[in-house]
N, C-alpha and C. Protein backbone atom coordinates (compact mmCIF):
# COMPACT_ATOMS: atom_id res chain seq x y z
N UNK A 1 33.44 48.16 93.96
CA UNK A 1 33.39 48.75 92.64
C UNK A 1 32.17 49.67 92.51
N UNK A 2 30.92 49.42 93.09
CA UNK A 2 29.66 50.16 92.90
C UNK A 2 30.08 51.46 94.04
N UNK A 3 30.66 51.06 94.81
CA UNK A 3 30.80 52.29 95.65
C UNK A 3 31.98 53.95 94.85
N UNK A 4 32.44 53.08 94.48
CA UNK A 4 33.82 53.63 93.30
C UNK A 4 32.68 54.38 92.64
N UNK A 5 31.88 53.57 91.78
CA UNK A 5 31.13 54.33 90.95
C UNK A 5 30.02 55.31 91.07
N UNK A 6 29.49 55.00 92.46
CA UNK A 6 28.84 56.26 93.30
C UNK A 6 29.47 57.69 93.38
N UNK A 7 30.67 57.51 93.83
CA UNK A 7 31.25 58.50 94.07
C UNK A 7 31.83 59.25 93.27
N UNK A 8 32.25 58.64 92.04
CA UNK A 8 32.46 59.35 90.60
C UNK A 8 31.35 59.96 90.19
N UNK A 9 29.99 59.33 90.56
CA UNK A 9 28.89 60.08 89.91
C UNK A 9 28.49 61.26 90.99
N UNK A 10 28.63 60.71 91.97
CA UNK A 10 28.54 62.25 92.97
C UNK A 10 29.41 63.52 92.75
N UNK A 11 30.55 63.13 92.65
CA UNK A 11 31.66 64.55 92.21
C UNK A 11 30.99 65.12 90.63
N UNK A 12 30.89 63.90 89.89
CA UNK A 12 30.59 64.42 88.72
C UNK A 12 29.33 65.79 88.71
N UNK A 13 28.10 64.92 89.17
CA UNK A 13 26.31 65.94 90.09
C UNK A 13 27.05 67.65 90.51
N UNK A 14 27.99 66.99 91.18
CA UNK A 14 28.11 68.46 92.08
C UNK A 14 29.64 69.51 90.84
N UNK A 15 30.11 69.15 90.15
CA UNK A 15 30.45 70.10 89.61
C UNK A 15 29.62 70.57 88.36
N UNK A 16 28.14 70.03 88.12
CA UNK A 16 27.26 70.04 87.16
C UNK A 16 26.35 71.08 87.22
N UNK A 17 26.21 70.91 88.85
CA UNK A 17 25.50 72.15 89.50
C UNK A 17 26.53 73.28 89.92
N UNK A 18 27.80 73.33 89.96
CA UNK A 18 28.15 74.33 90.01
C UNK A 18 28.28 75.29 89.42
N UNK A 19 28.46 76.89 89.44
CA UNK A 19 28.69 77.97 88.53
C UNK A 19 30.02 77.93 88.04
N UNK A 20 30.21 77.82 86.45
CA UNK A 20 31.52 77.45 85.93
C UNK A 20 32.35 78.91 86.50
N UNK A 21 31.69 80.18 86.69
CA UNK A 21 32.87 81.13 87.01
C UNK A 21 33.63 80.73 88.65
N UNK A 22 32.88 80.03 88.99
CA UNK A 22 33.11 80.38 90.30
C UNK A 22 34.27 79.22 90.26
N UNK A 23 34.20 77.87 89.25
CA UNK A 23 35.37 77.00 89.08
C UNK A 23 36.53 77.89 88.36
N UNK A 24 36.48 78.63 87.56
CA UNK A 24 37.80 79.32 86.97
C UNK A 24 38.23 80.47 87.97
N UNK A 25 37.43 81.29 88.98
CA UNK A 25 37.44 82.57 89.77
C UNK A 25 38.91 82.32 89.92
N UNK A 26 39.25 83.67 90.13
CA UNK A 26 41.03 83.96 90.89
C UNK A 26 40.57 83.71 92.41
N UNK A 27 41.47 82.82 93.19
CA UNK A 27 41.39 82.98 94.46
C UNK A 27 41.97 83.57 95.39
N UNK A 28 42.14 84.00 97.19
CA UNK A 28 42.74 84.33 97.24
C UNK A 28 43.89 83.59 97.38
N UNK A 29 45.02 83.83 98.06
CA UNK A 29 46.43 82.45 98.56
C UNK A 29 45.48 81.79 99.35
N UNK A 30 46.08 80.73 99.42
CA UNK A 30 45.77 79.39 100.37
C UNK A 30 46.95 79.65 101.29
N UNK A 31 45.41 79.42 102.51
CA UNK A 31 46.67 79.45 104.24
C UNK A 31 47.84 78.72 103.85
N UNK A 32 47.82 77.86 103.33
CA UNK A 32 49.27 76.68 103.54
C UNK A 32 50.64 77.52 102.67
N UNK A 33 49.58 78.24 101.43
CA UNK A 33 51.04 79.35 100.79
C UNK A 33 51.25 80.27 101.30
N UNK A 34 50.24 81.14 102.21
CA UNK A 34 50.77 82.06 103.18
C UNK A 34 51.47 81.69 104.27
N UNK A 35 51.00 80.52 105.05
CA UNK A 35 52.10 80.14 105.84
C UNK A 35 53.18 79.44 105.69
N UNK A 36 53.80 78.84 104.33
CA UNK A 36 54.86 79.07 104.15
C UNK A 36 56.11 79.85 103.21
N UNK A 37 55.30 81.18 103.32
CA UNK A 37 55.44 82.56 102.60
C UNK A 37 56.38 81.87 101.14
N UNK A 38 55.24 80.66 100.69
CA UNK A 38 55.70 81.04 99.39
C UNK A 38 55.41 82.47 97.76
N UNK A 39 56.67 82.39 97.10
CA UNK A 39 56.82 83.49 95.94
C UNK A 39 56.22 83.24 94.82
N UNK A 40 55.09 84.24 94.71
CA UNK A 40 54.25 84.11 93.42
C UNK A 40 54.72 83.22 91.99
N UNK A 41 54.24 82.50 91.38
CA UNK A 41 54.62 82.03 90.20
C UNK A 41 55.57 83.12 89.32
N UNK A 42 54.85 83.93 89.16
CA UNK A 42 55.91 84.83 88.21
C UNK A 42 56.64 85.40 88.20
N UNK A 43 57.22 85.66 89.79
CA UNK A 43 58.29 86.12 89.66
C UNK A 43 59.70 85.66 89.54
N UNK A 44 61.01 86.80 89.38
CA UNK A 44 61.97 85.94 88.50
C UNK A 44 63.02 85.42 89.61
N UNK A 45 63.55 84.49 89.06
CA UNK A 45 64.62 83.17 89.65
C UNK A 45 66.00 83.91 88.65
N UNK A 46 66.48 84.24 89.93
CA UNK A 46 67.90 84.35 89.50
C UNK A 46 69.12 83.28 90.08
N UNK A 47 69.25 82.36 88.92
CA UNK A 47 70.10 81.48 88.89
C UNK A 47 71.82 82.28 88.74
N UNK A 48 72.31 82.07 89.55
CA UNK A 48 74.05 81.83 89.84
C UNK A 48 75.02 80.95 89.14
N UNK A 49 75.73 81.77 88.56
CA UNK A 49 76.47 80.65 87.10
C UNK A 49 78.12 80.91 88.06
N UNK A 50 78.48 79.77 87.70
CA UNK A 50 79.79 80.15 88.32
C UNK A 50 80.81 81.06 87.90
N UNK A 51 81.74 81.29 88.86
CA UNK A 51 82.44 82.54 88.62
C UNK A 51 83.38 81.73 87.68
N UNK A 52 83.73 82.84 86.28
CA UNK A 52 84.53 82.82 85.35
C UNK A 52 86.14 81.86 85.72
N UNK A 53 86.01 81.21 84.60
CA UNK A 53 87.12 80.95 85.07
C UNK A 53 88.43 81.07 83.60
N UNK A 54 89.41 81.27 83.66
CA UNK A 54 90.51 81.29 82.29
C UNK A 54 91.76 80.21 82.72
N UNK A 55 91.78 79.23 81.57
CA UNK A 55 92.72 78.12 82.46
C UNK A 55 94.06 78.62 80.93
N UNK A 56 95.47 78.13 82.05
CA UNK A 56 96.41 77.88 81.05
C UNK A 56 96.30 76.49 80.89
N UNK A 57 95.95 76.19 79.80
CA UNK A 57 96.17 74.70 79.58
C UNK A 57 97.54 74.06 79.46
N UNK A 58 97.49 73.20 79.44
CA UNK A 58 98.58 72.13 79.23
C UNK A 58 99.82 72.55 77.79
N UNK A 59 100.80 72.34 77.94
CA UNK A 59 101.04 72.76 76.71
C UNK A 59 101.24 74.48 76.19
N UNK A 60 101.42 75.19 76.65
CA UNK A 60 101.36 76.67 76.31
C UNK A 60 102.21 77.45 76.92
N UNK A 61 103.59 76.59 77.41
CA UNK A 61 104.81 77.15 77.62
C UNK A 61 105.89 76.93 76.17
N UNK A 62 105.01 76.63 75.41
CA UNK A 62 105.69 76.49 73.97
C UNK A 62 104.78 77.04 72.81
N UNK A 63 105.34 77.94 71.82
CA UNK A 63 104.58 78.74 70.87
C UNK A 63 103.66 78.41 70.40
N UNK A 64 103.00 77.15 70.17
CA UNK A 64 102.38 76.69 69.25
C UNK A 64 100.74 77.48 69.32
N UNK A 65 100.61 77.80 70.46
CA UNK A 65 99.32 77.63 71.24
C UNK A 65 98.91 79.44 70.44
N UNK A 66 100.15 80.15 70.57
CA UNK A 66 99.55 81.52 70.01
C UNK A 66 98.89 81.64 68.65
N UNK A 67 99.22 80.19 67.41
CA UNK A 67 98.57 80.49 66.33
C UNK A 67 96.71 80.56 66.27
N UNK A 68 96.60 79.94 67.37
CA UNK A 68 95.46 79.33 67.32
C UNK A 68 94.46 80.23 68.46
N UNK A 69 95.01 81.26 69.06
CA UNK A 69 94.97 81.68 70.44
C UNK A 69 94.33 80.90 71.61
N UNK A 70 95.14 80.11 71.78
CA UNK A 70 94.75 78.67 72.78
C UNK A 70 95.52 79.13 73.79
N UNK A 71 95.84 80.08 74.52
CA UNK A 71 97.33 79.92 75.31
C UNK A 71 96.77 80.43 76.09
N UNK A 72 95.37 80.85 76.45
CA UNK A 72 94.38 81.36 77.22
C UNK A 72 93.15 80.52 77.11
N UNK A 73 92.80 80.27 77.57
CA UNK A 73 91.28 79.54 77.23
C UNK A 73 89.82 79.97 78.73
N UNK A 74 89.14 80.88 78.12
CA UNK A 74 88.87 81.12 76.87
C UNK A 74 89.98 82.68 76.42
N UNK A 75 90.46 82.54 75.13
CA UNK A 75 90.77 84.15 74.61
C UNK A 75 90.36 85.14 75.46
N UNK A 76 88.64 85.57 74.60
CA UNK A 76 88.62 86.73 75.22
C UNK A 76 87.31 85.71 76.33
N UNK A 77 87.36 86.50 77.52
CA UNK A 77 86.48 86.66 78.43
C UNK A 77 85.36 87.31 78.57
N UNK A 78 84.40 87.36 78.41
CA UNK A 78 83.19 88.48 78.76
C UNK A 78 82.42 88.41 79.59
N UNK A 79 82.87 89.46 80.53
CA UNK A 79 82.36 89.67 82.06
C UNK A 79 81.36 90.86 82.30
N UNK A 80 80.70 90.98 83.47
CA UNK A 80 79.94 92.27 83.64
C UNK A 80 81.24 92.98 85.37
N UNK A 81 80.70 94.02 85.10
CA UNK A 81 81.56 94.72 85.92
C UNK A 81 81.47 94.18 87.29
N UNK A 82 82.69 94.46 88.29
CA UNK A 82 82.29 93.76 89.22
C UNK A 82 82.72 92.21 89.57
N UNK A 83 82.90 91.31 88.65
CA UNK A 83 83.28 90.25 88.43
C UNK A 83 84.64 89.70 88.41
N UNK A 84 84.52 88.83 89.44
CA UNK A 84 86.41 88.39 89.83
C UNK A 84 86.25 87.19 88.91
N UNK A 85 87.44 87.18 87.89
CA UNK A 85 88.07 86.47 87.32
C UNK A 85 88.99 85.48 87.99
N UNK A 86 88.83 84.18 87.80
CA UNK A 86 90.15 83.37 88.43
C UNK A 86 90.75 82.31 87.07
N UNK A 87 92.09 82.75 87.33
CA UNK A 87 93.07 82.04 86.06
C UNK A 87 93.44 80.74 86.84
N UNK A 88 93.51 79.53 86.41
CA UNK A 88 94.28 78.54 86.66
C UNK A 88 95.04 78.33 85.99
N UNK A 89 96.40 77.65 86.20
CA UNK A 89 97.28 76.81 85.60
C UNK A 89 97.45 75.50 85.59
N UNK A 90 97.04 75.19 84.42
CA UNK A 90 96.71 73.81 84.01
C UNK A 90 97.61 73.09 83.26
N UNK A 91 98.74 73.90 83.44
CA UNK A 91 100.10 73.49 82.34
C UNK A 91 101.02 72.92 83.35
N UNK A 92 102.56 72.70 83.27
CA UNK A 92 103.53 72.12 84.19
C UNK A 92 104.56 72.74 84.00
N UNK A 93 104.28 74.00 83.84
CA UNK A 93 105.49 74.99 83.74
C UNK A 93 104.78 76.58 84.44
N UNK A 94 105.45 77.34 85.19
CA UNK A 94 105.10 78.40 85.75
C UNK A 94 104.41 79.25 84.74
N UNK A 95 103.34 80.41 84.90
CA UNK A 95 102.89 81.53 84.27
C UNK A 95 102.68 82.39 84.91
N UNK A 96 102.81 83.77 84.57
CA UNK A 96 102.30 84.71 85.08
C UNK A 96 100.71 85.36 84.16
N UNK A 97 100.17 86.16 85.07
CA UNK A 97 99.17 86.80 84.17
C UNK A 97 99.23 88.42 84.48
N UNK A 98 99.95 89.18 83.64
CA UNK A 98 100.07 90.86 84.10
C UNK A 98 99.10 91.37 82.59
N UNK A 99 98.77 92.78 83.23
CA UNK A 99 97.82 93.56 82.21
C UNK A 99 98.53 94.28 81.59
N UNK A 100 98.20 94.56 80.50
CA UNK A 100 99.19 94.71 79.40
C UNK A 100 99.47 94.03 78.33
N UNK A 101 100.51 94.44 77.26
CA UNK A 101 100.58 93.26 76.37
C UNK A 101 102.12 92.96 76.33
N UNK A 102 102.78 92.39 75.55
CA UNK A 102 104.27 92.20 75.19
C UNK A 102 105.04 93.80 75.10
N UNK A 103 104.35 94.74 74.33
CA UNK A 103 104.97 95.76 74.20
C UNK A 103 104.90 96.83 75.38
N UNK A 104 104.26 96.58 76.87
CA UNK A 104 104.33 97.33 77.68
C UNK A 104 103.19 97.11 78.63
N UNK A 105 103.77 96.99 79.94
CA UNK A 105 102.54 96.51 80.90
C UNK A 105 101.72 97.64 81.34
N UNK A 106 100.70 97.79 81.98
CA UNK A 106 99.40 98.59 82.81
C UNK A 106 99.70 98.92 83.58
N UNK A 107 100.12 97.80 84.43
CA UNK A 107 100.35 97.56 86.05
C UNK A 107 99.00 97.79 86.47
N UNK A 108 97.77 97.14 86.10
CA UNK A 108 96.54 97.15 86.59
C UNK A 108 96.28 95.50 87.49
N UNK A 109 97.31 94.55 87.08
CA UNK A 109 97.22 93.47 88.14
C UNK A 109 98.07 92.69 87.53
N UNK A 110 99.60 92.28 88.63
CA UNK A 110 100.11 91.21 88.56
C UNK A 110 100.51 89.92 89.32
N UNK A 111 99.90 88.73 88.62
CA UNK A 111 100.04 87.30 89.28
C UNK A 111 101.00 87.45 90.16
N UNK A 112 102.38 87.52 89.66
CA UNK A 112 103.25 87.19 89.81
C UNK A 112 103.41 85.37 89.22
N UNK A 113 104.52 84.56 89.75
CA UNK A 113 104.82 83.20 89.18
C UNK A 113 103.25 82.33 89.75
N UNK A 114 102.44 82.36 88.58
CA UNK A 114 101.37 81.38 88.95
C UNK A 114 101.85 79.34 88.69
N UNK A 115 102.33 78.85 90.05
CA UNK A 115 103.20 77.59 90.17
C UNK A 115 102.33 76.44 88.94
N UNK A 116 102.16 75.64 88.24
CA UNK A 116 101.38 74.82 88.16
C UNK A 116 100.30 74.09 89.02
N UNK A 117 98.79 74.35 89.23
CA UNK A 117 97.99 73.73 89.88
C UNK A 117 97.43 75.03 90.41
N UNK A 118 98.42 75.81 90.52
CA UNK A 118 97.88 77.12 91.63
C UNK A 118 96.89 77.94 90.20
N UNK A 119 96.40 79.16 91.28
CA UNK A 119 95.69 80.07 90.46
C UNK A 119 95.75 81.39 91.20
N UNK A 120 95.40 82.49 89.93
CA UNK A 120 95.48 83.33 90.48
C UNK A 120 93.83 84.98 89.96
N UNK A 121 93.48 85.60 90.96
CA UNK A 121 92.49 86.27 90.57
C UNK A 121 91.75 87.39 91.18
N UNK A 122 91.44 88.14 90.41
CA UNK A 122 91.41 89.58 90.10
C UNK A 122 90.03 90.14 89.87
N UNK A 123 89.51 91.03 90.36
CA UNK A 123 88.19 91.35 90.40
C UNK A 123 88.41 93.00 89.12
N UNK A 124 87.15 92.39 88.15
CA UNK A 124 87.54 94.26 87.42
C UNK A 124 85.99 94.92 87.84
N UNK A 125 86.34 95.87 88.05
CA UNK A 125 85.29 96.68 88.92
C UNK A 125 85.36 97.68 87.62
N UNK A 126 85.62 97.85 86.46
CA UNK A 126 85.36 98.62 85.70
C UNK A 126 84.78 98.31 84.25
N UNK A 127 84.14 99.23 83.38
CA UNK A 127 83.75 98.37 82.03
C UNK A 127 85.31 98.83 81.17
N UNK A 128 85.57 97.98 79.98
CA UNK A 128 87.00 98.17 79.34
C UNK A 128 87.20 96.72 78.91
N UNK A 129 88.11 96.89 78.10
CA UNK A 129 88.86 95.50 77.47
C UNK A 129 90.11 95.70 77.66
N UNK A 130 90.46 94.58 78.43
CA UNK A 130 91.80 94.46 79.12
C UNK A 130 92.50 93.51 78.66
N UNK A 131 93.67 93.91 77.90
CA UNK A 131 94.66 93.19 77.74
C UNK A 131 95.09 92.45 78.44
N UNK A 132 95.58 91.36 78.77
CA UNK A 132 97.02 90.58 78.97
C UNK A 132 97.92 89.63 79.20
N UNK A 133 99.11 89.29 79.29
CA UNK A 133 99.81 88.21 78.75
C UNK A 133 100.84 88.04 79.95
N UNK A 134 101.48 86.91 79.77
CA UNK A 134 102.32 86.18 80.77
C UNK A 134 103.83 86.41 79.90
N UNK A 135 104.44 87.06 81.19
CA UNK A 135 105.77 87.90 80.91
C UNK A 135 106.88 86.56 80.97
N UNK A 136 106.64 85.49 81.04
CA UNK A 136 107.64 84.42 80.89
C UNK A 136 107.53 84.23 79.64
N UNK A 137 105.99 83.73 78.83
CA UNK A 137 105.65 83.20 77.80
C UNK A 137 105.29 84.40 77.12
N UNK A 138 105.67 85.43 76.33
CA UNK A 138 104.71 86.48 75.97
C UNK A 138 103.92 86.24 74.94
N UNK A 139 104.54 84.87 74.28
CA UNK A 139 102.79 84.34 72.93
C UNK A 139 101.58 84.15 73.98
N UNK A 140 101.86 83.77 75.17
CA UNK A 140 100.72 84.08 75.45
C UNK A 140 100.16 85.27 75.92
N UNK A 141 98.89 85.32 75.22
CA UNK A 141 98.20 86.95 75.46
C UNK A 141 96.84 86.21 75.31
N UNK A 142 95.99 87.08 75.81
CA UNK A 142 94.23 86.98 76.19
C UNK A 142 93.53 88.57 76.16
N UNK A 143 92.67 88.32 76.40
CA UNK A 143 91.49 89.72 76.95
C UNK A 143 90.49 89.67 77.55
N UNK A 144 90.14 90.40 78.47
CA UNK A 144 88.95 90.13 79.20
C UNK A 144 88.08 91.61 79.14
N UNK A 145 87.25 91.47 78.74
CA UNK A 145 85.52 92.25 77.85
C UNK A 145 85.17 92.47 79.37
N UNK A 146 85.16 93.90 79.67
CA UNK A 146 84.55 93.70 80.93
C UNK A 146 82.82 95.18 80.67
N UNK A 147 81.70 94.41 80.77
CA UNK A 147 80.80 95.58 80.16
C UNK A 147 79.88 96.06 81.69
């Protein structure tokens, strides 16, 4: 215990006599952060969010889903350019997903029969808001915000 307390009073002596600038000074890196080329505190961390996803849910081979616009989830999408979209089908009845709406397609991308379980997906390499809906079910309709 007396030795404990020696040595607390020794560290204590010697930062008493030290020059307080020289305890706050900027230093340079420490060998151990240069040799393992770690990245300055401040710079930025770009975290990776997963790629978008638009599910047909369960249920949305029958009208109900368009009052509410559930027949897409999410509705609209908002993407940055560049960004592949992937649709699942989460329902137990086939869908398609073509661009366009009920009154006339794009032909900018079609599923074709997306089976239940399967998915299907599309990269938009442009900014625009893109219509579109599944030519079996046409209540269902969506959009995808592409900026």
């Amino acid at each position: 215990m007396i030795a404990a307390v020696g040595v607390l009073v020794a560290v204590s002596l010697g930062f008493v006599v030290m020059d307080p600038d020289e305890i706050v000074a900027e230093r340079e890196p420490s060998p151990i952060a240069m040799m393992l080329n770690l990245s300055p505190v401040d710079e930025e961390v770009v975290v990776e969010s997963p790629p978008p996803v638009v599910s047909m849910p369960l249920g949305t081979s029958t009208p109900e889903c368009k009052a509410d616009n559930t027949c897409y989830l999410p509705y609209n999408l908002e993407v940055a350019a560049g960004t592949a979209v992937t649709w699942t089908n989460d329902d137990t009845a086939a869908h398609t997903v073509n661009s366009g709406t009920p009154d006339g397609l794009t032909d900018l991308f079609d599923s074709g029969l997306v089976m239940p379980d399967a998915a299907f997906e599309y990269v938009f390499e442009e900014a625009g808001t893109y219509d579109y809906f599944c030519i079996v079910h046409p209540w269902m309709t969506g959009i995808v915000t592409v900026s």
